[in-house]
C-alpha atoms as a PDB file:
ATOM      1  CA  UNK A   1     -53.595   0.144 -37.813  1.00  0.00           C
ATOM      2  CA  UNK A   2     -51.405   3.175 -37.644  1.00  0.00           C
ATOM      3  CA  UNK A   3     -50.647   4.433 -33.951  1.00  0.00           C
ATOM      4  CA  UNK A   4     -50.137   8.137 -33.578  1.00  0.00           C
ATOM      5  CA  UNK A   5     -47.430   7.909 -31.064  1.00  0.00           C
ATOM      6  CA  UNK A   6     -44.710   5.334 -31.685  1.00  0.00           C
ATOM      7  CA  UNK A   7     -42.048   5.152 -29.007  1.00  0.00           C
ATOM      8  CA  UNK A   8     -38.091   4.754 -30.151  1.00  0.00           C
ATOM      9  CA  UNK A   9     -36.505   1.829 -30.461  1.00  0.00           C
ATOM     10  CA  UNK A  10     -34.637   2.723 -26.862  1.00  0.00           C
ATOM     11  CA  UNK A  11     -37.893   3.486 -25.078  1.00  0.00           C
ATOM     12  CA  UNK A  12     -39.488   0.156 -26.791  1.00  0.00           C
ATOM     13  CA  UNK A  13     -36.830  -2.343 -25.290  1.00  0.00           C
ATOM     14  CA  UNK A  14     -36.845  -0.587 -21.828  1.00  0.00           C
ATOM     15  CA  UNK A  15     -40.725  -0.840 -22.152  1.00  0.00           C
ATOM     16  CA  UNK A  16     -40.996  -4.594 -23.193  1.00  0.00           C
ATOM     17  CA  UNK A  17     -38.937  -5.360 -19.796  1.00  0.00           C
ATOM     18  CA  UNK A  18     -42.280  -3.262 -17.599  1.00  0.00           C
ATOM     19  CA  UNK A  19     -44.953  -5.516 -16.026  1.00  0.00           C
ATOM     20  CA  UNK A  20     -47.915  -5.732 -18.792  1.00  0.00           C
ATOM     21  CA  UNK A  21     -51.427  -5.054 -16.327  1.00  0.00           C
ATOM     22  CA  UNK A  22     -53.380  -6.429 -19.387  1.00  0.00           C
ATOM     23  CA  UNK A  23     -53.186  -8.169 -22.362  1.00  0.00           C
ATOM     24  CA  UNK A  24     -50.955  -6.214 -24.697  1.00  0.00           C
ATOM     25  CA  UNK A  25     -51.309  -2.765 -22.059  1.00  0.00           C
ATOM     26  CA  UNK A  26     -48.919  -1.374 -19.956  1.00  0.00           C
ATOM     27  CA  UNK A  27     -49.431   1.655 -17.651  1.00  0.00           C
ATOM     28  CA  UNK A  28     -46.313   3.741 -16.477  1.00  0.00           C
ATOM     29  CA  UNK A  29     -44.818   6.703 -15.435  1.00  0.00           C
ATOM     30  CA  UNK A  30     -43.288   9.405 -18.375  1.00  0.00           C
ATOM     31  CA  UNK A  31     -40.269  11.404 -17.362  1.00  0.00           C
ATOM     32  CA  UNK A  32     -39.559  14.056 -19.848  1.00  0.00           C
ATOM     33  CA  UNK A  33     -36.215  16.234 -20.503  1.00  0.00           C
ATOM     34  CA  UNK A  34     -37.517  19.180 -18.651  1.00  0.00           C
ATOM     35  CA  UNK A  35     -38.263  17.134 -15.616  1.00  0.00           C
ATOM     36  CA  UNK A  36     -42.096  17.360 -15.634  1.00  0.00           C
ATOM     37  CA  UNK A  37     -43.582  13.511 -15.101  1.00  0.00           C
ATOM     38  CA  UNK A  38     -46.700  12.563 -16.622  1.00  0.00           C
ATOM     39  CA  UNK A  39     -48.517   9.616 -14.176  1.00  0.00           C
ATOM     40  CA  UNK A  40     -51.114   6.864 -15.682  1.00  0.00           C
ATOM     41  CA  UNK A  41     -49.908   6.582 -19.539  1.00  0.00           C
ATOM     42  CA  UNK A  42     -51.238   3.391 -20.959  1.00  0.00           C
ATOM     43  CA  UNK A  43     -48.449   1.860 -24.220  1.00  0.00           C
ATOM     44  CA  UNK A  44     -49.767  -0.580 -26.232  1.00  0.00           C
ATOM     45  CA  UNK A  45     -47.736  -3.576 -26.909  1.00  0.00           C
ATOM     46  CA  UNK A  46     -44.542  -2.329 -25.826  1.00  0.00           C
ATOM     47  CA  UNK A  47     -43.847   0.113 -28.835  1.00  0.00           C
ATOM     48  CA  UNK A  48     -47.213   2.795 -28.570  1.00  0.00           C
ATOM     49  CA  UNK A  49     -48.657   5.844 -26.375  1.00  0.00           C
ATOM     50  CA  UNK A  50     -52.356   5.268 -26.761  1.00  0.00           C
ATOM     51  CA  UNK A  51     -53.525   7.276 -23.874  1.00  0.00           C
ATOM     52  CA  UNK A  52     -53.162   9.677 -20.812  1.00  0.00           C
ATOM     53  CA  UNK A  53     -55.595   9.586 -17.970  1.00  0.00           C
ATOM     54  CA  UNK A  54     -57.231  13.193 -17.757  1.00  0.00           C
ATOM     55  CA  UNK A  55     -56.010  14.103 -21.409  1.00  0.00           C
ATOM     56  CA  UNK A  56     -57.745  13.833 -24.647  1.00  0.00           C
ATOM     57  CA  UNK A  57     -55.019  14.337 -26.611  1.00  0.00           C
ATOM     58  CA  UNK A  58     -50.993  13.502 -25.714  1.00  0.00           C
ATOM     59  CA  UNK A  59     -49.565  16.423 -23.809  1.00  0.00           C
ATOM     60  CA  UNK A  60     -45.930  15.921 -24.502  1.00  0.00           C
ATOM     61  CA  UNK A  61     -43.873  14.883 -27.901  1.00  0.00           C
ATOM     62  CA  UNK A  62     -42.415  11.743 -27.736  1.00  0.00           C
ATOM     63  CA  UNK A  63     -39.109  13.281 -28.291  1.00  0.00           C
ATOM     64  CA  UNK A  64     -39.716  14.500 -25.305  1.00  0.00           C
ATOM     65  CA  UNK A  65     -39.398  11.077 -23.257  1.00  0.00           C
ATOM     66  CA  UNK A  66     -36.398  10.614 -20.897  1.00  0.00           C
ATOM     67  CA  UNK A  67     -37.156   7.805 -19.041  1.00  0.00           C
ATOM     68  CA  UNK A  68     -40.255   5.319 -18.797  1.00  0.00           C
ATOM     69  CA  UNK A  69     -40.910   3.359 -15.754  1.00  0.00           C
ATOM     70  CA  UNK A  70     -43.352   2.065 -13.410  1.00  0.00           C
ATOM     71  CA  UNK A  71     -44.271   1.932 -10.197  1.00  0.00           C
ATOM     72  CA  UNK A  72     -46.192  -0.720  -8.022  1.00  0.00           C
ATOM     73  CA  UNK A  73     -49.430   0.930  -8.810  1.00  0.00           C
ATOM     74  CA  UNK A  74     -48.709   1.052 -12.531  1.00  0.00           C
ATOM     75  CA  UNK A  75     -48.221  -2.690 -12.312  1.00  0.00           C
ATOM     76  CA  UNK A  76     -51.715  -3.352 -10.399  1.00  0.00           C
ATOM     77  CA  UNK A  77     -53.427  -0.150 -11.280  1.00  0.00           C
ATOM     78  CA  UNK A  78     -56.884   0.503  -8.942  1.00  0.00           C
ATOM     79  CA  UNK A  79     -58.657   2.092 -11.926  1.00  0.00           C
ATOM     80  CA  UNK A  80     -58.656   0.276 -15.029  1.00  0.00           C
ATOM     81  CA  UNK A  81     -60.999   2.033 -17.014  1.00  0.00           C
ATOM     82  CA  UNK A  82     -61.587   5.789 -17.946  1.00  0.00           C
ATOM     83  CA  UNK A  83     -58.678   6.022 -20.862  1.00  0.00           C
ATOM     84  CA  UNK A  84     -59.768   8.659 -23.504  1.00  0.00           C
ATOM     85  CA  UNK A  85     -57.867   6.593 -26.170  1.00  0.00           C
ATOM     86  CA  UNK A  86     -55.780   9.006 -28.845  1.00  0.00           C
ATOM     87  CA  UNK A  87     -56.141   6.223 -32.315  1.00  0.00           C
ATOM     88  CA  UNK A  88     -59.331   5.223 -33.740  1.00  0.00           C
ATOM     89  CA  UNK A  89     -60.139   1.827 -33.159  1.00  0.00           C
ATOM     90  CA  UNK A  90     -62.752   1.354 -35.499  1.00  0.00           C
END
């Protein structure tokens, strides 16, 4: 399958060290170069943006990204569900 929104190779390592909540799924916190941060963005196995809670569609270009990180809730999230995912999974 062929994810619409691959992270670097920079943002991948610092996002394979972040606390997986599921399987493969990793919610976090997106900083981006003009300062705005984007809460509750699910990566898929390290490497992939496959959603934003409250977005249908990603909001920022990954060029964009400063920092990644996470913060107790992102580890543990309440709300597990509710991800308007941006691939087809079919």
């Amino acid at each position: 399958m062929k994810f619409k929104y691959c992270l670097s190779e920079d943002l991948k390592k610092k996002c394979a060290a972040l606390t997986e909540f599921r399987n493969g799924g990793t919610q976090v916190k997106v900083k981006l170069r003009s300062g705005d941060v984007f809460k509750n963005v699910l990566i898929s196995n390290s490497s992939y943006i496959v959603a934003v809670k409250g977005f249908d569609k990603l909001p920022f270009d990954v060029d964009e990204i400063e920092e990644i990180y996470q913060s107790d809730e992102d580890k543990r999230p309440p709300e597990v569900s509710g991800w308007i995912f941006f691939d087809d999974w079919q």
